[in-house]
Each structure stands twice: as structure tokens, then as C-alpha cells.
PDB file of N, CA and C in Angstrom:
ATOM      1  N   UNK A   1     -13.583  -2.098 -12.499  1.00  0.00           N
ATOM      2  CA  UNK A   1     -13.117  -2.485 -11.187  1.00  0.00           C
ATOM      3  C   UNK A   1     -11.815  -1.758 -10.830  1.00  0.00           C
ATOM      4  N   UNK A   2     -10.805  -1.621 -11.952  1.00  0.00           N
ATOM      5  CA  UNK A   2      -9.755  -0.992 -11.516  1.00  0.00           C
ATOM      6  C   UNK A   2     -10.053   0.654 -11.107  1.00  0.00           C
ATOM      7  N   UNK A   3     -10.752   1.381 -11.770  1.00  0.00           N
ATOM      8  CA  UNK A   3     -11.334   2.453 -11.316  1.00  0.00           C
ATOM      9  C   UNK A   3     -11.578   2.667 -10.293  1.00  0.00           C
ATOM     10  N   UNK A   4     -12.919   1.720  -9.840  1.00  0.00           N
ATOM     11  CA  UNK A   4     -12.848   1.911  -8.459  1.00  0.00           C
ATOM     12  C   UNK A   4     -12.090   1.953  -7.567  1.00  0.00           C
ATOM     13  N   UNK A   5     -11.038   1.048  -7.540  1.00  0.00           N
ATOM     14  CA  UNK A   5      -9.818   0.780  -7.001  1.00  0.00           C
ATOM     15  C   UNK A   5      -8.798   1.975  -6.669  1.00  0.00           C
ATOM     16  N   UNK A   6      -8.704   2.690  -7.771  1.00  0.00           N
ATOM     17  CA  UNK A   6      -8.256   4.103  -7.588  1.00  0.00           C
ATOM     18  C   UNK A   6      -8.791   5.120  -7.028  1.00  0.00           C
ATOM     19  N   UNK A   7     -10.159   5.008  -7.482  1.00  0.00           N
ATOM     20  CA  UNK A   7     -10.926   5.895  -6.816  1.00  0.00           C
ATOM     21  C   UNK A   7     -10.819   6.066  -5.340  1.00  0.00           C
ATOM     22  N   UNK A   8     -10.979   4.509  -4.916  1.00  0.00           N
ATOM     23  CA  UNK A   8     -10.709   4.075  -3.361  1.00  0.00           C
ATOM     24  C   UNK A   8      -9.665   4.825  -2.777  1.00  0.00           C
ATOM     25  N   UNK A   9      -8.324   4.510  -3.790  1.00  0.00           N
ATOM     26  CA  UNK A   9      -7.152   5.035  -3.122  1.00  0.00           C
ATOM     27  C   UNK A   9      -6.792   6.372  -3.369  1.00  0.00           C
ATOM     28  N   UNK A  10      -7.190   7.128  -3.857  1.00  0.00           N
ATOM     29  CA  UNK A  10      -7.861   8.775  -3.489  1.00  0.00           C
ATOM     30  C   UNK A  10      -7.748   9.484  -2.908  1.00  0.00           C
ATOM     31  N   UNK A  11      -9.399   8.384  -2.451  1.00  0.00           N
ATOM     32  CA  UNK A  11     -10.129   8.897  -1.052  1.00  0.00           C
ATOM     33  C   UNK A  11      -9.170   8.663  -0.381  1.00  0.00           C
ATOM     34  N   UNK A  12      -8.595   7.788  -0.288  1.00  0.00           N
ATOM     35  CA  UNK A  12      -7.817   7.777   1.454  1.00  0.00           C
ATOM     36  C   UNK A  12      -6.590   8.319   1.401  1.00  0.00           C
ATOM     37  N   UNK A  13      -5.935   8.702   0.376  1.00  0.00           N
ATOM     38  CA  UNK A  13      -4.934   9.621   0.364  1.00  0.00           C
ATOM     39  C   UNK A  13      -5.325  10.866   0.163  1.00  0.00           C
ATOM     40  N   UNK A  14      -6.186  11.966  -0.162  1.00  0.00           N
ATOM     41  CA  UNK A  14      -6.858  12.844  -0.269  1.00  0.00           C
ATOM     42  C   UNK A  14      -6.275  13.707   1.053  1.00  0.00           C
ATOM     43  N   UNK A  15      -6.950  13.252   1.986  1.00  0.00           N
ATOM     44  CA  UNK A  15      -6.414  13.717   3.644  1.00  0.00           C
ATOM     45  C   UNK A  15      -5.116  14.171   3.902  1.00  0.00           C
ATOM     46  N   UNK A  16      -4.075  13.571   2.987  1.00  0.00           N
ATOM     47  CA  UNK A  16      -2.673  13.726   3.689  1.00  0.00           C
ATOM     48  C   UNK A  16      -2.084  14.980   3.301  1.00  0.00           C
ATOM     49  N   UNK A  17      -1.899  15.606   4.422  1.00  0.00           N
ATOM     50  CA  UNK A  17      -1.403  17.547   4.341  1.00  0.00           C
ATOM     51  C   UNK A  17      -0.381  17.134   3.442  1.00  0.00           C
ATOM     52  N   UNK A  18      -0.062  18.257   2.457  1.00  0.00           N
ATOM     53  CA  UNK A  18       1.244  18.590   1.845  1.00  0.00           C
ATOM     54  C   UNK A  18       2.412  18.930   2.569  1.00  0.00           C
ATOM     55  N   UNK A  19       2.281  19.347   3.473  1.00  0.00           N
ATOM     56  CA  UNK A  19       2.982  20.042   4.478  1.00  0.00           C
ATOM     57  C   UNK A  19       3.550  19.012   5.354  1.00  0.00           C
ATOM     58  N   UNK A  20       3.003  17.685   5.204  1.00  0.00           N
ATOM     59  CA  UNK A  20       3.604  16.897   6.508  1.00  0.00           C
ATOM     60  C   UNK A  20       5.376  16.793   6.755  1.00  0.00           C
ATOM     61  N   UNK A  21       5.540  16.798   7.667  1.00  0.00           N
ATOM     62  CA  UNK A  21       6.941  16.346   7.762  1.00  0.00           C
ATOM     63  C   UNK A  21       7.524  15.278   7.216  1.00  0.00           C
ATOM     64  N   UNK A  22       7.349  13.819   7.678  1.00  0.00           N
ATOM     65  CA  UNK A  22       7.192  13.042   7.147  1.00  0.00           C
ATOM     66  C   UNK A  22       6.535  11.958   5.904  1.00  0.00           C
ATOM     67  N   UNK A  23       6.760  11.276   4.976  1.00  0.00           N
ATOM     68  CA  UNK A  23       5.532  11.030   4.172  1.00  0.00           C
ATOM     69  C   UNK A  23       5.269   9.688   4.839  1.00  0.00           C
ATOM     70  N   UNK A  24       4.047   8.961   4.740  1.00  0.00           N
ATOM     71  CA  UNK A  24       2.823   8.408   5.119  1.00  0.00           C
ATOM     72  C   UNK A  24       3.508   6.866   4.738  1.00  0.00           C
ATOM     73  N   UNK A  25       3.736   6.197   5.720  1.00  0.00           N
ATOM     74  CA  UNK A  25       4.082   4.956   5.222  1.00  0.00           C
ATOM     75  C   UNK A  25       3.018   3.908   4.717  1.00  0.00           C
ATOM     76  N   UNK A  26       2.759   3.488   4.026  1.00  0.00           N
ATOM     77  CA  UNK A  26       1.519   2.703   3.259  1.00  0.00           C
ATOM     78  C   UNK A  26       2.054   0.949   2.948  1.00  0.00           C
ATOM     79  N   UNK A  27       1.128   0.113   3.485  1.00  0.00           N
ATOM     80  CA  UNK A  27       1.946  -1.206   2.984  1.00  0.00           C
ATOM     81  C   UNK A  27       0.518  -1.674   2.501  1.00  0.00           C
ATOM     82  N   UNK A  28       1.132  -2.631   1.296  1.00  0.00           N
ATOM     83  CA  UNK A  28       0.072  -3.157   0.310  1.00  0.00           C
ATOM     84  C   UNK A  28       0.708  -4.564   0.237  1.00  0.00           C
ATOM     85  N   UNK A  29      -0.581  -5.240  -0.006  1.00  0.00           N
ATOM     86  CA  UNK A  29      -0.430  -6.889  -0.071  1.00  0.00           C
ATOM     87  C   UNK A  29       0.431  -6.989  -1.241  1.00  0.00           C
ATOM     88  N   UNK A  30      -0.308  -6.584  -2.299  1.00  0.00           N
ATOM     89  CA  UNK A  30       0.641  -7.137  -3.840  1.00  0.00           C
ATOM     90  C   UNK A  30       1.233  -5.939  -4.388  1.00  0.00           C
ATOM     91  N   UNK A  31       2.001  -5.604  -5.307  1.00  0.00           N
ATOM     92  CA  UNK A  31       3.457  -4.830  -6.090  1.00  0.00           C
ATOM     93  C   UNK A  31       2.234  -4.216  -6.473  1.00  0.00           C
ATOM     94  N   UNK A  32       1.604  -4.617  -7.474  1.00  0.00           N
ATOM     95  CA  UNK A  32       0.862  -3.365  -8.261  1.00  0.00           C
ATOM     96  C   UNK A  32      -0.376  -2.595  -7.406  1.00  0.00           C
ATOM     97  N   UNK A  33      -0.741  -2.932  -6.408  1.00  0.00           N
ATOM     98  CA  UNK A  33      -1.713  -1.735  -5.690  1.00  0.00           C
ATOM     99  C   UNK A  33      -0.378  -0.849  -5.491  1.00  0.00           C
ATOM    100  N   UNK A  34       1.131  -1.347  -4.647  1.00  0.00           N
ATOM    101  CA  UNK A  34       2.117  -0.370  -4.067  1.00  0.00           C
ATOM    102  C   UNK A  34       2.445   0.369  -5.633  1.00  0.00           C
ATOM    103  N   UNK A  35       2.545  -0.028  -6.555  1.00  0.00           N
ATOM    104  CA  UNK A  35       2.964   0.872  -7.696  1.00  0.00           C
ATOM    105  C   UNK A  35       1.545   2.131  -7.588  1.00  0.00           C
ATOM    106  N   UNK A  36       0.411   1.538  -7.716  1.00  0.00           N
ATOM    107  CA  UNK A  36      -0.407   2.881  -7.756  1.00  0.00           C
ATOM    108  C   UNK A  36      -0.666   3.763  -6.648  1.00  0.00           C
ATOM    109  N   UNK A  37      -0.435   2.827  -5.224  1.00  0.00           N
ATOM    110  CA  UNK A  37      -0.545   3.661  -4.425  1.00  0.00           C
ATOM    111  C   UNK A  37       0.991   4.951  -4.597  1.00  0.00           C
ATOM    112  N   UNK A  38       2.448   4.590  -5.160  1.00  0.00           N
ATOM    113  CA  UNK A  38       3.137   5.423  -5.261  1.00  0.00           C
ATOM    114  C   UNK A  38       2.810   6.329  -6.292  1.00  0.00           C
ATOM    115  N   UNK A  39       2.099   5.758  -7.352  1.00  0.00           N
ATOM    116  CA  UNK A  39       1.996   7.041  -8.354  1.00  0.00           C
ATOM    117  C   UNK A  39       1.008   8.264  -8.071  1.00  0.00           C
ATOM    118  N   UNK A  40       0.101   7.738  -7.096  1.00  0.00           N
ATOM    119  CA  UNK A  40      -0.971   8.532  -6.731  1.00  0.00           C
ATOM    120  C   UNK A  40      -0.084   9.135  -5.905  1.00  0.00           C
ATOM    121  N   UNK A  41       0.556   9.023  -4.668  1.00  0.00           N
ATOM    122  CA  UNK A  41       1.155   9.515  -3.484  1.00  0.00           C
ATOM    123  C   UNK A  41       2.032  10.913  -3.699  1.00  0.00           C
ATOM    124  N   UNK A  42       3.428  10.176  -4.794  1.00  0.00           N
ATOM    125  CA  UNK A  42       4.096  11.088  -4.865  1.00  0.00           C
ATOM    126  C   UNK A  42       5.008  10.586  -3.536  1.00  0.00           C
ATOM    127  N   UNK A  43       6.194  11.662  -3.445  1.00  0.00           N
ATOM    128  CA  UNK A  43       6.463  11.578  -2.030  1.00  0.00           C
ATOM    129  C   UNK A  43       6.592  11.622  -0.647  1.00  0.00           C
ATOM    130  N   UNK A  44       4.918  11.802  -1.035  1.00  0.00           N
ATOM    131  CA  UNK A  44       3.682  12.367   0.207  1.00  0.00           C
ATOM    132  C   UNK A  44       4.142  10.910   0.984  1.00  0.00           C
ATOM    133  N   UNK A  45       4.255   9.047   0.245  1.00  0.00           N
ATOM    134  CA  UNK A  45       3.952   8.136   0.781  1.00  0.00           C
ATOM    135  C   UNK A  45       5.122   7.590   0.439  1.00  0.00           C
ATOM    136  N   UNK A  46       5.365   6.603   1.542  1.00  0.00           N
ATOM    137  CA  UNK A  46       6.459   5.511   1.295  1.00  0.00           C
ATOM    138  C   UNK A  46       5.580   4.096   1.206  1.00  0.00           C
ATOM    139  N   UNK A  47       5.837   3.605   0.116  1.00  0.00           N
ATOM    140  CA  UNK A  47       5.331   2.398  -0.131  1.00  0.00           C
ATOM    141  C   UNK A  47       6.243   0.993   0.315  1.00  0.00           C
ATOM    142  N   UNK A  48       5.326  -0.236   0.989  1.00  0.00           N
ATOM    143  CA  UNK A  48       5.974  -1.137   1.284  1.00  0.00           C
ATOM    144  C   UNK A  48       4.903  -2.248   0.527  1.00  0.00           C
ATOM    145  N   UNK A  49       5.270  -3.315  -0.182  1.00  0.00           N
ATOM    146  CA  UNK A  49       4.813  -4.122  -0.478  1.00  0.00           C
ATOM    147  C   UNK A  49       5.259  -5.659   0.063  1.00  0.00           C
ATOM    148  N   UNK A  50       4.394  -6.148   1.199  1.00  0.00           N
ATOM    149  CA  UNK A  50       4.395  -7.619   1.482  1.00  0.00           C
ATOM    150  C   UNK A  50       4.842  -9.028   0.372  1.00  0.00           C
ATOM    151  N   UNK A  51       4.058  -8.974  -1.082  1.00  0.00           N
ATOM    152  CA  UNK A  51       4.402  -9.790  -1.662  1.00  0.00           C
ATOM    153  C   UNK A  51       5.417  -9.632  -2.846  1.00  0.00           C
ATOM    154  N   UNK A  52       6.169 -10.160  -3.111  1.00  0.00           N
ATOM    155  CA  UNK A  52       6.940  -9.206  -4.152  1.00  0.00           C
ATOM    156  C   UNK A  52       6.306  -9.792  -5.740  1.00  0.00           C
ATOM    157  N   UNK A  53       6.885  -9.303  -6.463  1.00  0.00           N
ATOM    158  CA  UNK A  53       6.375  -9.663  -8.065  1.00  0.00           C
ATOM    159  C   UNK A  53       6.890 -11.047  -8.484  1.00  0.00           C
ATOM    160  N   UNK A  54       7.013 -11.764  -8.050  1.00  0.00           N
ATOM    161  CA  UNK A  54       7.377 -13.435  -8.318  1.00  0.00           C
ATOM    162  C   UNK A  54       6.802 -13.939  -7.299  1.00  0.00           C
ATOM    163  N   UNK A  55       6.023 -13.917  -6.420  1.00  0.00           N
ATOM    164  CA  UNK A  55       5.492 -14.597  -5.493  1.00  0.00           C
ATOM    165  C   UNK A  55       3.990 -14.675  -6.001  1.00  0.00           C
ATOM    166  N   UNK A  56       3.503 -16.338  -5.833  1.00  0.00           N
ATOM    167  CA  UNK A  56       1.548 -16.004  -5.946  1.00  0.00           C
ATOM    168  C   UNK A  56       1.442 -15.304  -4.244  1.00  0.00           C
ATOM    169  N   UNK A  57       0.328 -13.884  -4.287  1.00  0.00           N
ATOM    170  CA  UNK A  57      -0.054 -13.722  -3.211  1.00  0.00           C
ATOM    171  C   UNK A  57      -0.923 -14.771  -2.163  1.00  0.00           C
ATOM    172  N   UNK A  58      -0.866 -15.707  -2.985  1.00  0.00           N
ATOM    173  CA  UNK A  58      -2.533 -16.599  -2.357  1.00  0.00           C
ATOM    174  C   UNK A  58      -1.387 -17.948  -1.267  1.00  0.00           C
ATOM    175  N   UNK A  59       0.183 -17.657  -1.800  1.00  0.00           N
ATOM    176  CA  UNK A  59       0.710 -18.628  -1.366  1.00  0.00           C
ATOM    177  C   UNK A  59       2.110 -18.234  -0.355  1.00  0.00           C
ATOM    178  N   UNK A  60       1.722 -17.164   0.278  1.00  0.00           N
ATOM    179  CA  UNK A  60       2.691 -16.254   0.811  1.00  0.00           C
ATOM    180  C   UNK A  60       2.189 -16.869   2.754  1.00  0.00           C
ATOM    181  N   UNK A  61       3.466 -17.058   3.000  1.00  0.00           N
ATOM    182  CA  UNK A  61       3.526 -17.462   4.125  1.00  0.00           C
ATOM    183  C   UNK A  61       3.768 -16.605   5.387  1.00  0.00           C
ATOM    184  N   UNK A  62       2.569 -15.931   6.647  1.00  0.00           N
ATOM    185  CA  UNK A  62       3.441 -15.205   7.438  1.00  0.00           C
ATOM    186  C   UNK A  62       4.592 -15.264   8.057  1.00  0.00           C
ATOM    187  N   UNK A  63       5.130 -14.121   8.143  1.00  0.00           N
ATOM    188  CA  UNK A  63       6.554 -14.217   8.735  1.00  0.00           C
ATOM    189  C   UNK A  63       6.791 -12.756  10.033  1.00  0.00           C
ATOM    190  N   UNK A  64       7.250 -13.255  11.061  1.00  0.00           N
ATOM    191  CA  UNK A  64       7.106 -11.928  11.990  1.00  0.00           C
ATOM    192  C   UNK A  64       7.942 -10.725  11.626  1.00  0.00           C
ATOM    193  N   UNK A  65       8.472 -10.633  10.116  1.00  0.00           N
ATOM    194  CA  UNK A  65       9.151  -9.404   9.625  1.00  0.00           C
ATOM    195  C   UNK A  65       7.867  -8.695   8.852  1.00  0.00           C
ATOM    196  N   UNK A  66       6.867  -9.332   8.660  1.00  0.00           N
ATOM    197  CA  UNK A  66       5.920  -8.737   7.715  1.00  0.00           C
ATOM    198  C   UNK A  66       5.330  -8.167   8.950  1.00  0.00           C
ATOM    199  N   UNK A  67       4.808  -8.710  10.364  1.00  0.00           N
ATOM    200  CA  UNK A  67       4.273  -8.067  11.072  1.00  0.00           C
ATOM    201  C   UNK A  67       4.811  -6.719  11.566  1.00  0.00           C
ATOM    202  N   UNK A  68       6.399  -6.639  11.504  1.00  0.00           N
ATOM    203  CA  UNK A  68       6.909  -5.481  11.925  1.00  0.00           C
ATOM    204  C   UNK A  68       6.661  -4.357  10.886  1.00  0.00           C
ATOM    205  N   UNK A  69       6.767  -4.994   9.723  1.00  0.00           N
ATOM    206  CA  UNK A  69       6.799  -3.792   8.300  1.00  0.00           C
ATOM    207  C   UNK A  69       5.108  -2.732   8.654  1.00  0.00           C
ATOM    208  N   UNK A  70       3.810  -4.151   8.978  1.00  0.00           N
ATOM    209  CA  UNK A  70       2.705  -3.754   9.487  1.00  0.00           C
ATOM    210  C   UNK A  70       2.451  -2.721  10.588  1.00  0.00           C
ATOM    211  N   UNK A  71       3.065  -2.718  11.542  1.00  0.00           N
ATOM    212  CA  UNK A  71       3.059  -1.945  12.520  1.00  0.00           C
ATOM    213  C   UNK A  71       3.561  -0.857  12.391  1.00  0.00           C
ATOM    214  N   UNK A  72       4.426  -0.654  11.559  1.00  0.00           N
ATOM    215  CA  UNK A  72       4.687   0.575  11.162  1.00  0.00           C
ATOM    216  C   UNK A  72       4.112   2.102  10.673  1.00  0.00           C
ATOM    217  N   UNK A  73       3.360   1.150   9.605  1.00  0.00           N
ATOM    218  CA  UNK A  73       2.397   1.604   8.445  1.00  0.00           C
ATOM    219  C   UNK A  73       1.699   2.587   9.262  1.00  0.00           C
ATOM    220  N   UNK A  74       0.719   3.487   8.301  1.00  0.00           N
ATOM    221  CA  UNK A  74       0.056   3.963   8.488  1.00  0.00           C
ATOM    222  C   UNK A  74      -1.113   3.602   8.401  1.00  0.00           C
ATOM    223  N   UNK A  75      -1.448   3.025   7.222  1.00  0.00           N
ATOM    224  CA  UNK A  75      -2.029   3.110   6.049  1.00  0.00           C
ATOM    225  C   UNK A  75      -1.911   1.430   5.694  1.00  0.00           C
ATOM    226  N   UNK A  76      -2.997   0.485   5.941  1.00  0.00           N
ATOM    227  CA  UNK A  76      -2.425  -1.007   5.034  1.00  0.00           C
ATOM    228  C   UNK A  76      -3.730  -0.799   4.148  1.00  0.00           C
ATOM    229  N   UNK A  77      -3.224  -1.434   3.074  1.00  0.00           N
ATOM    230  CA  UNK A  77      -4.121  -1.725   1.661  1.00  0.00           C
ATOM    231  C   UNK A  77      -4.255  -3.221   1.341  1.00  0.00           C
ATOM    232  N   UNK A  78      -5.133  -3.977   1.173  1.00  0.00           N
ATOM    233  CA  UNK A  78      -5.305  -5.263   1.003  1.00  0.00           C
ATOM    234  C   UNK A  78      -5.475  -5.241  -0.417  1.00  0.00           C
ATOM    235  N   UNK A  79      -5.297  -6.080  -1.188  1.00  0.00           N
ATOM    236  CA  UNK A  79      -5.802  -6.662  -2.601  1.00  0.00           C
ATOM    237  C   UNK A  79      -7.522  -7.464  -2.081  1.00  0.00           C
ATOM    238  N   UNK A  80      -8.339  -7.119  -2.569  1.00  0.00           N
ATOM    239  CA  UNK A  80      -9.728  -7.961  -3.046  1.00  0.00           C
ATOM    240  C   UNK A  80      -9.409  -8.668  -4.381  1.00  0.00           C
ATOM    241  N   UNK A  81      -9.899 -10.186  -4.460  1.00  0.00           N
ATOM    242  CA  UNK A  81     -10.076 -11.058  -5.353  1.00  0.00           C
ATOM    243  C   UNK A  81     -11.222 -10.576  -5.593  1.00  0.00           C
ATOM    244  N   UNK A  82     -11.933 -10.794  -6.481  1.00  0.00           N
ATOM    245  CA  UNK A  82     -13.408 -10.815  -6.958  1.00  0.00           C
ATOM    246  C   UNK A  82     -13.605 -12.098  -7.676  1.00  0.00           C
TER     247      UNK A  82
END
């Protein structure tokens, strides 16, 4: 499952020119997709993570600063439970 997971995030970073001016802002529900989405990225991507590493994600409350971090993004990544 984690494979796939990477695999996933790849594909969708695959696309992003080397050349860009800017790198690709990316926001992820939980810390460890944003850790792999940075290791894959490089500083192609700026990573933002919604929940931090002491929080359960399942118990995270919206807040209209998370919506702004969202709008930003390029790129949002959700966590799947299975």
C-alpha cells in the first residue's frame, strides 16, 4: 500500500518543469505524506501539512486558516484510511 502511495505521488509530481520559477506549493492532510511528498519533490515543492505530528487526524477541527493554507496550494494530497 505504501508503494502505491508513492507511486501515486510520482505521477503527480512527474509534470513539474525543473525550470519553474517558483516551487509547487503542495498541502497534505497528515506530516508523513508532507515528509514524502518533500523527499520526492526536492525544492521543486513547498510542503504544507494541515495536521501536525501530535494531533489524531480523525480529530482535527476546521479552522478558516486551514482554508487559506488550501487555496493557496497547488497541489492538495489527502491521506486514505483503508
Amino acid at each position: 500500500m505504501k508503494v502505491f502511495f508513492i507511486l501515486l505521488l510520482l505521477f503527480f509530481l512527474v509534470p513539474i518543469h525543473s525550470n519553474a520559477a517558483e516551487p509547487v506549493t503542495v498541502v497534505t492532510t497528515i506530516p508523513d505524506i508532507a515528509a514524502i511528498v518533500k523527499a520526492i519533490g526536492g525544492d521543486r515543492v513547498a510542503v504544507e501539512s494541515i495536521a501536525k505530528g501530535t494531533q489524531d487526524p480523525h480529530y482535527i477541527e476546521a479552522k478558516p486558516s486551514y482554508m487559506r493554507v488550501m487555496n493557496r496550494a497547488r497541489r492538495i494530497r489527502a491521506a486514505i484510511d483503508s
